[in-house]
PDB file of N, CA and C in Angstrom:
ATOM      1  N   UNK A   1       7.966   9.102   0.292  1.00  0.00           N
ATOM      2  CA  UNK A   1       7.368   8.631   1.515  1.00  0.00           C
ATOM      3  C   UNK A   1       7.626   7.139   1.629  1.00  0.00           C
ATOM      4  N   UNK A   2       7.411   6.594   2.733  1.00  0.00           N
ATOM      5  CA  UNK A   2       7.790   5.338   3.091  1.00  0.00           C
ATOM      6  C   UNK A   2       6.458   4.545   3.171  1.00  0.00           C
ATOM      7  N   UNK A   3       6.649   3.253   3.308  1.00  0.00           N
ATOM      8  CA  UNK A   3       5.310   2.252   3.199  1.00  0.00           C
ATOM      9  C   UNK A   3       6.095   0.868   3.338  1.00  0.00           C
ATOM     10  N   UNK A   4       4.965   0.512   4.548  1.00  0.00           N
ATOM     11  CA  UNK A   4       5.327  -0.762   5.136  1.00  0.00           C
ATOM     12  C   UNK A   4       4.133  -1.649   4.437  1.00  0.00           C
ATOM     13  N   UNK A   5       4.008  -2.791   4.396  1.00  0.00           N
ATOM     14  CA  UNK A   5       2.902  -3.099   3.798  1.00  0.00           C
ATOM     15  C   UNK A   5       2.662  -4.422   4.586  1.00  0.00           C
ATOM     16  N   UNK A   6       2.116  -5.211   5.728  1.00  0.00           N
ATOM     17  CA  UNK A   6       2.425  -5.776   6.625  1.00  0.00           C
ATOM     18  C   UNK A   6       0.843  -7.297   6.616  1.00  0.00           C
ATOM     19  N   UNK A   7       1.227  -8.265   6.458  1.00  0.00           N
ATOM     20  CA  UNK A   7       0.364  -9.222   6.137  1.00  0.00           C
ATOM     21  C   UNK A   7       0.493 -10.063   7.620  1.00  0.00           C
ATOM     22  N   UNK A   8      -0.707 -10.761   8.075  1.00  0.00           N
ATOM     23  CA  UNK A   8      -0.509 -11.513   8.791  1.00  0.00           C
ATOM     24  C   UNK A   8       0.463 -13.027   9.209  1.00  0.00           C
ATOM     25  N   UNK A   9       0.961 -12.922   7.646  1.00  0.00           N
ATOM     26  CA  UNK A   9       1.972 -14.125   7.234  1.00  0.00           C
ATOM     27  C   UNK A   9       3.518 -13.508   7.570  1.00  0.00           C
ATOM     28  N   UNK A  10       3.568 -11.918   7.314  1.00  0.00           N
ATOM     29  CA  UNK A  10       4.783 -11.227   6.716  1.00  0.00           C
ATOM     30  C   UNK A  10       4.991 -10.183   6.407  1.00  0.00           C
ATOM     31  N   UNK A  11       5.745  -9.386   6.655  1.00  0.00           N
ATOM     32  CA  UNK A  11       6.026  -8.370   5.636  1.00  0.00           C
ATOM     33  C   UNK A  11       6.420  -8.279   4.472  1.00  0.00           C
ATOM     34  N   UNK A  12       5.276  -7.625   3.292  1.00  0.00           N
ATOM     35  CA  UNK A  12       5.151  -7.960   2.189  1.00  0.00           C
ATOM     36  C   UNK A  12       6.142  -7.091   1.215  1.00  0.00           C
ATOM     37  N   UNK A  13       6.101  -5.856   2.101  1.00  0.00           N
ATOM     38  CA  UNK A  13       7.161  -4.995   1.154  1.00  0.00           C
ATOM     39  C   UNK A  13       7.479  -3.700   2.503  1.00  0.00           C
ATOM     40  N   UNK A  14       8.726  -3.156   2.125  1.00  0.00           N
ATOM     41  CA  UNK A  14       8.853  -1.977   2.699  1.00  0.00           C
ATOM     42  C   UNK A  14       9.837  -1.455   1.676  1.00  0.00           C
ATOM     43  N   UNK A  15       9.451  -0.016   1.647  1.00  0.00           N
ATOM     44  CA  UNK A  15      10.238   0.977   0.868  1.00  0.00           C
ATOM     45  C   UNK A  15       9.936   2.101   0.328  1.00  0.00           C
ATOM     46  N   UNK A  16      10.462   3.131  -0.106  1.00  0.00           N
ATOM     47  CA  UNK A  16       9.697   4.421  -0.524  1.00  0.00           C
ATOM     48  C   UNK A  16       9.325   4.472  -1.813  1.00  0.00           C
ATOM     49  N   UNK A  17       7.766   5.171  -1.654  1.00  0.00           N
ATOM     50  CA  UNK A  17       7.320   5.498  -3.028  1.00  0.00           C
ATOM     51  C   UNK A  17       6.493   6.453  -3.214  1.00  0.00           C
ATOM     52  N   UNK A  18       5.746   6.700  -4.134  1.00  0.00           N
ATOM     53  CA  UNK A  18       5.442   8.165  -4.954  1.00  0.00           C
ATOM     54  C   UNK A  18       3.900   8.325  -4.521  1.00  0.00           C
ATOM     55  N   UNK A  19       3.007   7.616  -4.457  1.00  0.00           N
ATOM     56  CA  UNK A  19       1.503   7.089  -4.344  1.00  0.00           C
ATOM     57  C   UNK A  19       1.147   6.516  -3.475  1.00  0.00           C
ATOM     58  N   UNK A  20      -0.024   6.235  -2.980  1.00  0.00           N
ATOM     59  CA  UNK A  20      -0.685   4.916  -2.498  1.00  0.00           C
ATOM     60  C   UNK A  20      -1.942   5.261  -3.169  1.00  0.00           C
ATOM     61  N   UNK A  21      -3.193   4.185  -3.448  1.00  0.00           N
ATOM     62  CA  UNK A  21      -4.459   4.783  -4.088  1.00  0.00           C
ATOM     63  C   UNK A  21      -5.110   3.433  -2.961  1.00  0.00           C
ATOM     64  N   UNK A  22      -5.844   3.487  -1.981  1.00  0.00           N
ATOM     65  CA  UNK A  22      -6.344   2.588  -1.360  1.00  0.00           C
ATOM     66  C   UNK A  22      -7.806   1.995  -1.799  1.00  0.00           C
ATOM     67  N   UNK A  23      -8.587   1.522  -1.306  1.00  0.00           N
ATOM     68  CA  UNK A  23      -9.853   0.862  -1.376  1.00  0.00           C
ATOM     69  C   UNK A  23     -10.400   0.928   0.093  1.00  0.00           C
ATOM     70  N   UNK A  24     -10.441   2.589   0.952  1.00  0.00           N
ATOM     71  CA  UNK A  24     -11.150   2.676   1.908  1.00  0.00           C
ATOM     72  C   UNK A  24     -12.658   2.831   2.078  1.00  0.00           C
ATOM     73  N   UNK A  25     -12.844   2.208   3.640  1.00  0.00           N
ATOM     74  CA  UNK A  25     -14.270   1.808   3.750  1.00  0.00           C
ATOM     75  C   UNK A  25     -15.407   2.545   3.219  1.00  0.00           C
ATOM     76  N   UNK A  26     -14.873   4.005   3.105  1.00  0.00           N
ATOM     77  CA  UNK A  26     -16.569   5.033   2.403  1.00  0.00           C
ATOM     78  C   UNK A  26     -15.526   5.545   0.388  1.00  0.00           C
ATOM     79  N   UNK A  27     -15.114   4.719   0.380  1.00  0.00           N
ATOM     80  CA  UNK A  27     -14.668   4.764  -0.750  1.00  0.00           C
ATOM     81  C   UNK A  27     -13.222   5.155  -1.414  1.00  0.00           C
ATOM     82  N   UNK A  28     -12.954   4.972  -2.524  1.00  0.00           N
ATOM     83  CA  UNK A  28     -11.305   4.912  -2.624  1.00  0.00           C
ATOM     84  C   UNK A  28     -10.876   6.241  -2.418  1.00  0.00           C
ATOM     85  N   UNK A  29      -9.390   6.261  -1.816  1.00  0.00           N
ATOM     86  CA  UNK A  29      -8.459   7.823  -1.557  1.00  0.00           C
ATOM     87  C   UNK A  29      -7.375   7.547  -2.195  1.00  0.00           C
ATOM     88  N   UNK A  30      -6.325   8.493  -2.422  1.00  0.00           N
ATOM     89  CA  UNK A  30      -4.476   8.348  -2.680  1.00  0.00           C
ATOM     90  C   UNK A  30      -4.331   9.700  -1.371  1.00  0.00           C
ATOM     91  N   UNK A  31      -3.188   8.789  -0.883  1.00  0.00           N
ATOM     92  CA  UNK A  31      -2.300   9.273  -0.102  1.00  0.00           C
ATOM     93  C   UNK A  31      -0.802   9.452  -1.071  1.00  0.00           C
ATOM     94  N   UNK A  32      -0.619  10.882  -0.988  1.00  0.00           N
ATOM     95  CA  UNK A  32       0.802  11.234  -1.461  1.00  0.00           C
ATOM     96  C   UNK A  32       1.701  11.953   0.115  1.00  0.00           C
ATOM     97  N   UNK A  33       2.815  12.318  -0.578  1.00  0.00           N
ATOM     98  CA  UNK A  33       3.789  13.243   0.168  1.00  0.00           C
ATOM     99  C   UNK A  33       2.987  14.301   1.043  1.00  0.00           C
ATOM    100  N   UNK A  34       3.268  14.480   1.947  1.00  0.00           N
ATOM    101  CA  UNK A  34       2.647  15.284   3.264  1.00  0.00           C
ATOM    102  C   UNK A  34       1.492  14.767   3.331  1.00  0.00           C
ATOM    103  N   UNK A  35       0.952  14.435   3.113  1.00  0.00           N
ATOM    104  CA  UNK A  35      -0.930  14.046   3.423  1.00  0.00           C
ATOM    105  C   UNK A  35      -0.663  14.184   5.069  1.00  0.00           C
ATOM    106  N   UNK A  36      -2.095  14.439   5.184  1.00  0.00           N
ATOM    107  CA  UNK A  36      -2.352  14.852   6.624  1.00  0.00           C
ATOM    108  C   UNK A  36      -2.095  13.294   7.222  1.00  0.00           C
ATOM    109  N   UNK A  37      -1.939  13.386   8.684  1.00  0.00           N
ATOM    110  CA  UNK A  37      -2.015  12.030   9.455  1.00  0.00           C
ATOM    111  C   UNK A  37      -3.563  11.616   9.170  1.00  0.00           C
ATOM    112  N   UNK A  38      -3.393  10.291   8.653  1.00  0.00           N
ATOM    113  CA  UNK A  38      -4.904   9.523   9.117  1.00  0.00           C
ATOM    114  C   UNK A  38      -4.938   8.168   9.383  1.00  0.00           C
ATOM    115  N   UNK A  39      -5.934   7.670   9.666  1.00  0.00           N
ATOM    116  CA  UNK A  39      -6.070   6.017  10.199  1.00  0.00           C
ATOM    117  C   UNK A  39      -7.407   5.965   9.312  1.00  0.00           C
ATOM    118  N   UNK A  40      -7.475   4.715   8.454  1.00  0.00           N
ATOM    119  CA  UNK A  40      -8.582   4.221   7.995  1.00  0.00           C
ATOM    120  C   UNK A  40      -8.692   2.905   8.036  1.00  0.00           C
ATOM    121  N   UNK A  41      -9.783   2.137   7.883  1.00  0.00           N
ATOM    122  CA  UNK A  41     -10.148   1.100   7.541  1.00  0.00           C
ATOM    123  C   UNK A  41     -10.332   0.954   6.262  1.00  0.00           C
ATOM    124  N   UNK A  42     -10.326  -0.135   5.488  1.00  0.00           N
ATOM    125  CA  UNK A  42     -10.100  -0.410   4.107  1.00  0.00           C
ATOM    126  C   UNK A  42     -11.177  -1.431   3.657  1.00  0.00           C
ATOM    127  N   UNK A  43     -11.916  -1.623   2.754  1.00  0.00           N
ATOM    128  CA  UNK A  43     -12.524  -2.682   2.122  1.00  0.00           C
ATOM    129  C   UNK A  43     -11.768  -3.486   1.166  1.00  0.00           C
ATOM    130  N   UNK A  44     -12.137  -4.422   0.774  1.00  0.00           N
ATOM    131  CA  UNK A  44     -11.889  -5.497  -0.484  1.00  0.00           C
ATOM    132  C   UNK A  44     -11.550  -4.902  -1.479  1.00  0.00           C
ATOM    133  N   UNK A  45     -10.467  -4.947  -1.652  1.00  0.00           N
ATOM    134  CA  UNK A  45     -10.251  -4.371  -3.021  1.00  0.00           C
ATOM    135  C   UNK A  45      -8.818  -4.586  -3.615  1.00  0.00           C
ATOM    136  N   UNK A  46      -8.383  -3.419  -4.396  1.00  0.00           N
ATOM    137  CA  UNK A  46      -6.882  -2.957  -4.852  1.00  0.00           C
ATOM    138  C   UNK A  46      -6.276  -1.976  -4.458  1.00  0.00           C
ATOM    139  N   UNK A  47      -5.181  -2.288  -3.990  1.00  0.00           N
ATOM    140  CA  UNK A  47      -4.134  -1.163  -3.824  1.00  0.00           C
ATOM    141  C   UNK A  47      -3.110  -0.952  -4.888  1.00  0.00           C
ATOM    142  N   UNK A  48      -3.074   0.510  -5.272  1.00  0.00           N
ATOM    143  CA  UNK A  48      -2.142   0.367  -6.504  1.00  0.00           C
ATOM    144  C   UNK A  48      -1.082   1.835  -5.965  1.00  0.00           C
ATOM    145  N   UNK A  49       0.445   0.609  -6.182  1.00  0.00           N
ATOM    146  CA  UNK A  49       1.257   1.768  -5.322  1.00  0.00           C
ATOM    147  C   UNK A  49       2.165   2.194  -6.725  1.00  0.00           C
ATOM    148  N   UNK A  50       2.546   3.358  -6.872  1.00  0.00           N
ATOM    149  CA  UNK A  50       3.348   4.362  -7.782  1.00  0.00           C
ATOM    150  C   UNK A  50       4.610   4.594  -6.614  1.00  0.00           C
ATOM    151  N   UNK A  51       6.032   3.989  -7.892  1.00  0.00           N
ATOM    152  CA  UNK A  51       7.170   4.451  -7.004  1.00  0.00           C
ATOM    153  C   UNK A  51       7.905   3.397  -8.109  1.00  0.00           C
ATOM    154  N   UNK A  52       9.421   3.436  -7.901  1.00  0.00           N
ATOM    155  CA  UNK A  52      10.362   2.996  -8.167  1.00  0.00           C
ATOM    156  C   UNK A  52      10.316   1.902  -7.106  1.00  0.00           C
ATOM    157  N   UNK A  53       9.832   0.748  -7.215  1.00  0.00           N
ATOM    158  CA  UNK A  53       9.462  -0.277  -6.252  1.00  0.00           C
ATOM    159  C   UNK A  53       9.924  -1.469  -6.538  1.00  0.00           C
ATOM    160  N   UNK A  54      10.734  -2.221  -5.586  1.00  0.00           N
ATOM    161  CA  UNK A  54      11.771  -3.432  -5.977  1.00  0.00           C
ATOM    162  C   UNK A  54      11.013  -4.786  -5.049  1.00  0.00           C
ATOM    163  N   UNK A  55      10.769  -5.505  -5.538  1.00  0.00           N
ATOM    164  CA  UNK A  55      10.087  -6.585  -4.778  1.00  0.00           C
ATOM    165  C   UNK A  55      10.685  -7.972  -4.186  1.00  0.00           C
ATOM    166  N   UNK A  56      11.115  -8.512  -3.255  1.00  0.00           N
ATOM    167  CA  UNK A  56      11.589  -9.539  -3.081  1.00  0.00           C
ATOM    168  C   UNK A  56      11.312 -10.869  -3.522  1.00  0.00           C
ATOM    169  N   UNK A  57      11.725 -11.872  -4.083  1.00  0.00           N
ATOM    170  CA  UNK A  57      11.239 -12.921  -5.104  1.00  0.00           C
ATOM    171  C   UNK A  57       9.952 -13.657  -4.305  1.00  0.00           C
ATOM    172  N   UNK A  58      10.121 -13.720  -3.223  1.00  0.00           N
ATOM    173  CA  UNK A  58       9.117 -14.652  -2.591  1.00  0.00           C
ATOM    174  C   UNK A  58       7.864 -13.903  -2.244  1.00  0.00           C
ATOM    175  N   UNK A  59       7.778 -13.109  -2.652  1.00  0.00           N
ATOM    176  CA  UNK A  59       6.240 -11.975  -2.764  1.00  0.00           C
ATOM    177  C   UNK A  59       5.937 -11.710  -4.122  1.00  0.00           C
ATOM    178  N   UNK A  60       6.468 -12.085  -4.955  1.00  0.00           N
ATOM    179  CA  UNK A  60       6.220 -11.263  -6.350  1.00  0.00           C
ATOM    180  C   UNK A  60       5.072 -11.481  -6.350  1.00  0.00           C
ATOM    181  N   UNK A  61       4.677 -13.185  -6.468  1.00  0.00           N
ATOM    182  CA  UNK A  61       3.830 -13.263  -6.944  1.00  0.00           C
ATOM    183  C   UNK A  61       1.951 -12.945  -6.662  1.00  0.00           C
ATOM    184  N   UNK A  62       2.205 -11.918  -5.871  1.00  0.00           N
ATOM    185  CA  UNK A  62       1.393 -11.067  -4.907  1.00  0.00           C
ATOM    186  C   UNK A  62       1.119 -10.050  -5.687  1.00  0.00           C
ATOM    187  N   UNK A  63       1.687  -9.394  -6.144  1.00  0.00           N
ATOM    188  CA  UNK A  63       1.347  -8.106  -6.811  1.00  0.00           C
ATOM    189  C   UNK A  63       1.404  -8.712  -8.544  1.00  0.00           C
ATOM    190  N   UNK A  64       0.735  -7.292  -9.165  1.00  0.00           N
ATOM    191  CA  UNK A  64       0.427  -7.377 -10.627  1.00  0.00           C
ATOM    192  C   UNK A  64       1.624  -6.382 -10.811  1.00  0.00           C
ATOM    193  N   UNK A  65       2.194  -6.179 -11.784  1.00  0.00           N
ATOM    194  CA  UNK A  65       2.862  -4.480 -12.274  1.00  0.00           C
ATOM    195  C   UNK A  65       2.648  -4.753 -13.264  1.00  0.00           C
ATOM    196  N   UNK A  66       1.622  -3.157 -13.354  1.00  0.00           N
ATOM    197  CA  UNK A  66       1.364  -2.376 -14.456  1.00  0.00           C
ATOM    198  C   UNK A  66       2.314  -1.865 -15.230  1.00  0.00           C
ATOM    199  N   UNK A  67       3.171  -1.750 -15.024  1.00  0.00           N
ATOM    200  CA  UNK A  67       4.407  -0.786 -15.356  1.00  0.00           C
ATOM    201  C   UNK A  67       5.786  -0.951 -14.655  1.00  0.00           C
ATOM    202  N   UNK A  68       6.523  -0.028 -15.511  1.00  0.00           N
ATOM    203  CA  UNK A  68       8.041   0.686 -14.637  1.00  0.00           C
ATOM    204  C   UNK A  68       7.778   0.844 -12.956  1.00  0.00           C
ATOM    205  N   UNK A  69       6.903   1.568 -13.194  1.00  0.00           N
ATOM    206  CA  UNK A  69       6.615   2.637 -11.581  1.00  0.00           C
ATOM    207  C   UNK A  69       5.430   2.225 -10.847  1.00  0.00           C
ATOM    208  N   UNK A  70       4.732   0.784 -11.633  1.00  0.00           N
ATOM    209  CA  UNK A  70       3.106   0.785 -10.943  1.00  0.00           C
ATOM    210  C   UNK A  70       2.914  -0.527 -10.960  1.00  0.00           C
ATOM    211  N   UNK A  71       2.426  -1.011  -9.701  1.00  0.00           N
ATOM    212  CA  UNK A  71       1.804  -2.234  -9.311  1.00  0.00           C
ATOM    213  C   UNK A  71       0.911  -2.245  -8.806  1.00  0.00           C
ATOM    214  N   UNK A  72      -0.013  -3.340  -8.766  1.00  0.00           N
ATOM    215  CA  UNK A  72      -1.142  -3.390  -7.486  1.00  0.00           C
ATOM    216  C   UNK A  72      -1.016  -4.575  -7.213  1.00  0.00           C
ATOM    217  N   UNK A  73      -1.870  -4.595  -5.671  1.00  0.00           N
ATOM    218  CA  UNK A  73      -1.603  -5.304  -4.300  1.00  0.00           C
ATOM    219  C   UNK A  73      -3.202  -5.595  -3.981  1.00  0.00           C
ATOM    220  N   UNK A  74      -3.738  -7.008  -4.213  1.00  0.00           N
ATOM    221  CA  UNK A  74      -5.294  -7.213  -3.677  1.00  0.00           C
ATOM    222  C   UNK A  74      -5.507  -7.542  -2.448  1.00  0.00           C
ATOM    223  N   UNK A  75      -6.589  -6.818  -1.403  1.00  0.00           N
ATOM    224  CA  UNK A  75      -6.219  -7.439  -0.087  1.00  0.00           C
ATOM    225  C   UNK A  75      -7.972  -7.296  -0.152  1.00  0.00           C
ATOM    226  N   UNK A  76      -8.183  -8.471   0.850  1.00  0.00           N
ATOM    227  CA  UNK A  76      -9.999  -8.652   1.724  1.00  0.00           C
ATOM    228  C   UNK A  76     -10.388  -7.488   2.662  1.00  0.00           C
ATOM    229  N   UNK A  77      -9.284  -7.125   3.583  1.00  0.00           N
ATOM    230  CA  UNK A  77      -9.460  -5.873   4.284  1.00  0.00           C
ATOM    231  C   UNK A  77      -8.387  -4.847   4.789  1.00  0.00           C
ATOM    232  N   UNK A  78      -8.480  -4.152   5.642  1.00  0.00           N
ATOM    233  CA  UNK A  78      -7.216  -4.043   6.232  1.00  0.00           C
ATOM    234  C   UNK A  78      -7.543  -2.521   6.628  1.00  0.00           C
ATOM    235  N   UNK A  79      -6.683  -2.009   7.006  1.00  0.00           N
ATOM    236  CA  UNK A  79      -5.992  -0.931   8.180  1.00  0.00           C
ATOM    237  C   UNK A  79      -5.446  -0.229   7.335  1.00  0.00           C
ATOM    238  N   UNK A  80      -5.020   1.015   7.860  1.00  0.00           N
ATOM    239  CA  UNK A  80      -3.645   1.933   6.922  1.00  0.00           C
ATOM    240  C   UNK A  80      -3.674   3.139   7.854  1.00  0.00           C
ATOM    241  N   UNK A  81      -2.518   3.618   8.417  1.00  0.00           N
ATOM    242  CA  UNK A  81      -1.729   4.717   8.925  1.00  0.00           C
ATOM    243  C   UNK A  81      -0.905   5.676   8.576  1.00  0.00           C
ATOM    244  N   UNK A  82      -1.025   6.680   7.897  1.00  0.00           N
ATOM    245  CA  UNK A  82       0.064   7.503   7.722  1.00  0.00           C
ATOM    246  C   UNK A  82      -0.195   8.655   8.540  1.00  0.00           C
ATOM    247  N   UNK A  83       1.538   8.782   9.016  1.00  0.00           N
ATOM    248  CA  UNK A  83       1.928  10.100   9.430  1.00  0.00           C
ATOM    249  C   UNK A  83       3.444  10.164   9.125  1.00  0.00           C
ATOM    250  N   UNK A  84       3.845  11.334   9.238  1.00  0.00           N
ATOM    251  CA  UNK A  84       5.180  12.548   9.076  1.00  0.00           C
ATOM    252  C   UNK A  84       5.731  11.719   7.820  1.00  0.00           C
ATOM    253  N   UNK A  85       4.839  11.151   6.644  1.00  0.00           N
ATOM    254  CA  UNK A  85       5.685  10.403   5.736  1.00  0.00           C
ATOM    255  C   UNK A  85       5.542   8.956   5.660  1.00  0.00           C
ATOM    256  N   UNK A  86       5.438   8.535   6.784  1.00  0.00           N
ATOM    257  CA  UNK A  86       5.206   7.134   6.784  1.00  0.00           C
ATOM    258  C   UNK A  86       3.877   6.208   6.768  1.00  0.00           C
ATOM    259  N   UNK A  87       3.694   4.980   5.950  1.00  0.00           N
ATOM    260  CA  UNK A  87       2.678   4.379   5.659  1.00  0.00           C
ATOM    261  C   UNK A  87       2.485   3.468   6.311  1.00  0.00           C
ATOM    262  N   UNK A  88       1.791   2.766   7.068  1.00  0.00           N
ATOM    263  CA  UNK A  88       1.708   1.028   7.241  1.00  0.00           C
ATOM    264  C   UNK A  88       0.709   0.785   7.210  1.00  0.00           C
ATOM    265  N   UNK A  89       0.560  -0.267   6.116  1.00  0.00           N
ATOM    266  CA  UNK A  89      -0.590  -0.597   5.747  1.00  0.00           C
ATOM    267  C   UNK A  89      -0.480  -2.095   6.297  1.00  0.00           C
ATOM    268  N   UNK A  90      -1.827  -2.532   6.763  1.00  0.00           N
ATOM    269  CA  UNK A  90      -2.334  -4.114   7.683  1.00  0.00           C
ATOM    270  C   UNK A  90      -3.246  -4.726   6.718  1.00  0.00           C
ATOM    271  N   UNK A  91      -2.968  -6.209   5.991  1.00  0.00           N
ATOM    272  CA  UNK A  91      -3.773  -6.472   5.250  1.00  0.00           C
ATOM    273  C   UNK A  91      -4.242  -7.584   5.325  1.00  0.00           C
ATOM    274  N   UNK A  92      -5.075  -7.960   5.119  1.00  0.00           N
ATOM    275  CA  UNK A  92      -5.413  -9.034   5.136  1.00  0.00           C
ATOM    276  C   UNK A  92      -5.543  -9.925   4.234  1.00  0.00           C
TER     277      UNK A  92
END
């Protein structure tokens, strides 16, 4: 699946990956492959995305990686959309 990840400064990342695990408003979800369409609002927290994920130098220092396949992404609030595959997440 695809995932935009979209900051008021920039776009922070785009590209496909395996996971999303959010920090939505009535509490945390993961969105994988087919998940139904939804729109949520997000609280303060971590996003931790699973995928073969390549980062551009001038964002690194934005995310943590856990791993090969795993990073997380801290945001104050934000948005998130998926449908037919695709993610975009609004962060703040």
């Amino acid at each position: 699946m695809y995932l935009e990840i979209i900051s008021p400064e920039a776009t922070l990342f785009t590209g496909e990956i395996e996971s999303l695990t959010l920090p939505g408003a009535n509490g945390s979800f993961q969105i994988l492959e087919n998940h139904a369409p939804i729109v949520s609002t997000l609280s303060a927290g971590t996003v931790k995305i699973k995928g073969n994920i390549h980062l551009s130098d001038d964002v690194k220092e934005l995310f943590t990686v856990l791993g090969k396949d795993e990073m997380t992404f801290a945001i104050g609030s934000g948005t998130v959309e998926m449908q037919e595959n695709k993610i975009i997440l609004l962060s703040d």
